[in-house]
C-alpha atoms as a PDB file:
ATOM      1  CA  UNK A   1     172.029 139.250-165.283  1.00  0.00           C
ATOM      2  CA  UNK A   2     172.970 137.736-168.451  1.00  0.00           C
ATOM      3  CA  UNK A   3     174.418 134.165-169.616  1.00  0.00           C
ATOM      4  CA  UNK A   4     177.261 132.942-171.391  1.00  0.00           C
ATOM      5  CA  UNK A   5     176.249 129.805-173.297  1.00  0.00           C
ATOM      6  CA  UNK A   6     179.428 127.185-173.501  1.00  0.00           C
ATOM      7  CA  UNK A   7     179.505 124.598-176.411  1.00  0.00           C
ATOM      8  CA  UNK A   8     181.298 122.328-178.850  1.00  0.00           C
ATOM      9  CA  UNK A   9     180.937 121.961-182.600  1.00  0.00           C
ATOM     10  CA  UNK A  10     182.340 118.189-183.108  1.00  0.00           C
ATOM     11  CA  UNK A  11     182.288 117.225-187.379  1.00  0.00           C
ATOM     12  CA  UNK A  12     180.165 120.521-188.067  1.00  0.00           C
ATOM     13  CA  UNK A  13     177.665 119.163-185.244  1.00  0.00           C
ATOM     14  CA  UNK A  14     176.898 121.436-181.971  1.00  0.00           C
ATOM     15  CA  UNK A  15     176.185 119.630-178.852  1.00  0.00           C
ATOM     16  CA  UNK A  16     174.021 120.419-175.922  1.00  0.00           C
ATOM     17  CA  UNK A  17     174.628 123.658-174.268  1.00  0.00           C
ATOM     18  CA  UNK A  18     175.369 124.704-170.982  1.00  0.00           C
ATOM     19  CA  UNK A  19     174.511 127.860-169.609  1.00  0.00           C
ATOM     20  CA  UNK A  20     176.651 129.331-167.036  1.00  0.00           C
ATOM     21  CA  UNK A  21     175.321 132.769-165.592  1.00  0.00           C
ATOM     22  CA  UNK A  22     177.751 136.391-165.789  1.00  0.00           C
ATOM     23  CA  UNK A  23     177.911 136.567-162.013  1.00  0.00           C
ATOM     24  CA  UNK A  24     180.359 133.179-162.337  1.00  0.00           C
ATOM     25  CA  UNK A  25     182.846 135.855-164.126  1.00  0.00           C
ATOM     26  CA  UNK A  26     184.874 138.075-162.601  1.00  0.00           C
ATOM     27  CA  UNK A  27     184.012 141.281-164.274  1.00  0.00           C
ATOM     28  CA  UNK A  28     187.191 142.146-166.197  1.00  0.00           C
ATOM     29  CA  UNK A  29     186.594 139.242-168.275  1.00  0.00           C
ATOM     30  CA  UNK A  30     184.006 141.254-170.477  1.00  0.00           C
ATOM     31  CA  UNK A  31     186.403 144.533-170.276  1.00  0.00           C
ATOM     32  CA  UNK A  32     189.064 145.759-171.436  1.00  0.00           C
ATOM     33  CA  UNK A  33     191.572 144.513-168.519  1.00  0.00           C
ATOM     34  CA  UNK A  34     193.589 141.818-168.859  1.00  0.00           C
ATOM     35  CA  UNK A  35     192.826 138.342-167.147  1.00  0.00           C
ATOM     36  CA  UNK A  36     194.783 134.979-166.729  1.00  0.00           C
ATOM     37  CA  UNK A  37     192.827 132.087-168.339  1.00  0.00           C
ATOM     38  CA  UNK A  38     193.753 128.769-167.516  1.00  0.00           C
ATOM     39  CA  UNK A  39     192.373 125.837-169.454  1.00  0.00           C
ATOM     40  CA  UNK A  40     192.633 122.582-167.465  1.00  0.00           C
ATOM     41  CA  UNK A  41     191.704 119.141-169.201  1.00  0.00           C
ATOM     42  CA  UNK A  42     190.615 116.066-166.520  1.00  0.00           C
ATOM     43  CA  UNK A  43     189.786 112.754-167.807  1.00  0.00           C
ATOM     44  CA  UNK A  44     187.437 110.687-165.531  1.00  0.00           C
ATOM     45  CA  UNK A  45     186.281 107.072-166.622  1.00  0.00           C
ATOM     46  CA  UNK A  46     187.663 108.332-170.277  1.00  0.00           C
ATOM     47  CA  UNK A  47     185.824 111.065-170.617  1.00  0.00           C
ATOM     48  CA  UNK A  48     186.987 114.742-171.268  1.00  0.00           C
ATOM     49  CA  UNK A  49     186.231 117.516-168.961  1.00  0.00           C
ATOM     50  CA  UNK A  50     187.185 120.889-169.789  1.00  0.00           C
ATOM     51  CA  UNK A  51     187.793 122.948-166.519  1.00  0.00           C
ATOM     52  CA  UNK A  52     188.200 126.909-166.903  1.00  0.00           C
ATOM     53  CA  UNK A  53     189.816 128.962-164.341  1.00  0.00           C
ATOM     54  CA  UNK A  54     190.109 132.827-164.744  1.00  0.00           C
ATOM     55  CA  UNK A  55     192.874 134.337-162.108  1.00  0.00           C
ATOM     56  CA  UNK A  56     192.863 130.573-160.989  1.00  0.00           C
ATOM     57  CA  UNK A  57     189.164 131.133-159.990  1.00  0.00           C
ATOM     58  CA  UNK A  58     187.204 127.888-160.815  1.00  0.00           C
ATOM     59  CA  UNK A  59     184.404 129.398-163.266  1.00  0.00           C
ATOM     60  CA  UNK A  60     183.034 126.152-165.668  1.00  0.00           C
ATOM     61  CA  UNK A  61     183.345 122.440-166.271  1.00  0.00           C
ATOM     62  CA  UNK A  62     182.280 120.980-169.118  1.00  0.00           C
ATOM     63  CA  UNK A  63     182.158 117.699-170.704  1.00  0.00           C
ATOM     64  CA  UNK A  64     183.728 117.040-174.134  1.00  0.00           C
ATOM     65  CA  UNK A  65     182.774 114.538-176.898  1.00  0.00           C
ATOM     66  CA  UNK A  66     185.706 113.969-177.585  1.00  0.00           C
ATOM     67  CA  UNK A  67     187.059 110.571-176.353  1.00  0.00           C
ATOM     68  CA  UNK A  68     189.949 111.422-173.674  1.00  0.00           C
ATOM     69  CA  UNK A  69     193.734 111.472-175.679  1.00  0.00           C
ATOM     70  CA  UNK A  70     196.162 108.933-174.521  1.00  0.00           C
ATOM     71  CA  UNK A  71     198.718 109.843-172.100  1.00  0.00           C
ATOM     72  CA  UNK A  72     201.849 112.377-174.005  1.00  0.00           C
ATOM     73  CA  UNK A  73     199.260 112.745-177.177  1.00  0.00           C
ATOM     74  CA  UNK A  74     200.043 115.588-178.905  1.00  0.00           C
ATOM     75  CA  UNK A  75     197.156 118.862-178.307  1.00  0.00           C
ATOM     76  CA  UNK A  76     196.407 121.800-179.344  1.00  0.00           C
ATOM     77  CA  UNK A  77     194.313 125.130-179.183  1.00  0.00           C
ATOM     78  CA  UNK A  78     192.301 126.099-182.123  1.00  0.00           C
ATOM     79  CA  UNK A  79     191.157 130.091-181.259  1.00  0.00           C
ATOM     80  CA  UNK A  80     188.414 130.744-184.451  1.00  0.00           C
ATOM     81  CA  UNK A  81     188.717 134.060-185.780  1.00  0.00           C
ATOM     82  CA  UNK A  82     185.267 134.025-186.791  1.00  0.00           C
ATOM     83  CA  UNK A  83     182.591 132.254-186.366  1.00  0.00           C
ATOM     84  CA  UNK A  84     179.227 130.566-187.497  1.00  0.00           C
ATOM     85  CA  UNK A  85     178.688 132.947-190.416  1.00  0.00           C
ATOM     86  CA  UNK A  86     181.849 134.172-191.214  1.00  0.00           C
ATOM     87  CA  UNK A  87     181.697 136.765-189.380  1.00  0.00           C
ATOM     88  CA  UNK A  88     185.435 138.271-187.913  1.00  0.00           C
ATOM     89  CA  UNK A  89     185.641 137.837-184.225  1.00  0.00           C
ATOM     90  CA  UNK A  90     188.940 139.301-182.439  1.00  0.00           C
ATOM     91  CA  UNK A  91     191.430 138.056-179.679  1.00  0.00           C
ATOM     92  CA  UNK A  92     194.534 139.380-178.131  1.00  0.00           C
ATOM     93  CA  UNK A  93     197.205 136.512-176.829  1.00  0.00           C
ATOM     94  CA  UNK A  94     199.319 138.507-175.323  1.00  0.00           C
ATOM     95  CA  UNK A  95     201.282 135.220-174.015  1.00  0.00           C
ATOM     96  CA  UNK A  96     200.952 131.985-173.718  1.00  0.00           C
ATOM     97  CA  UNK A  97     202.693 128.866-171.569  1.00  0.00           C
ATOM     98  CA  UNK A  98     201.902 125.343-172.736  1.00  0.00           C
ATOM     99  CA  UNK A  99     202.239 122.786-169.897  1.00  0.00           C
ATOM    100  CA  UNK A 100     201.631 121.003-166.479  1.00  0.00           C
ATOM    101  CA  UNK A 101     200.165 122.702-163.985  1.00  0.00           C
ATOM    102  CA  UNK A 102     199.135 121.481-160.456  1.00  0.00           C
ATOM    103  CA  UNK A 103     195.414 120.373-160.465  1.00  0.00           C
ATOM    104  CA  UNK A 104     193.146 123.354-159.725  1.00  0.00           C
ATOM    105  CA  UNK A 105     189.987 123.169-157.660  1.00  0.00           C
ATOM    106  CA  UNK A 106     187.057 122.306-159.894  1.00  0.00           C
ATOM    107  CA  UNK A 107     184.242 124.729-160.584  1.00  0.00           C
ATOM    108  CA  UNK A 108     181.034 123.689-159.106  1.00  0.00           C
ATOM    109  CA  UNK A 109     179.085 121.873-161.378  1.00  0.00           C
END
């Protein structure tokens, strides 16, 4: 069991959640292996969708606020190191590629 709750904090304002269940995940993605994430934007009718892919594994798609950036508009990935209350959160990166990737099936929504 268990859920992991997804959502976006847009001018100090959280949005609706959605709630994706643990058995989406593989299992090393709450251990202490090391897993492939690959964050894949899609805009559809201007709108944002945020696809994740663990192990290119469709997991989530979500839908952003945020109006869809033009074409070549600069991005980037903001990783909090701690959260609502100040409290320190962690994350290894152990690398990182920035770039184009073939489309990816999308999770089921």
């Amino acid at each position: 069991g268990g859920i992991l709750v997804l959502n976006d904090k847009l001018d100090d304002n959280w949005n609706r959640d959605d709630k994706v269940p643990l058995s989406n995940f593989p299992l090393s993605l709450f251990s202490l292996d090391n897993d492939t994430l690959i964050i894949q934007l899609h805009v559809e009718h201007n709108q944002l969708f945020v696809d994740l892919h663990i192990k290119k594994t469709p997991i989530v798609r979500w839908r952003s606020r945020l109006i869809a950036p033009p074409y070549g508009a600069d991005l980037a990935l903001l990783v909090p190191t701690a959260d609502d209350f100040g409290n320190p959160e962690s994350i290894t990166i152990h690398s990182a590629w920035w770039g184009w990737h073939a489309p990816l099936p999308p999770p089921n929504e």
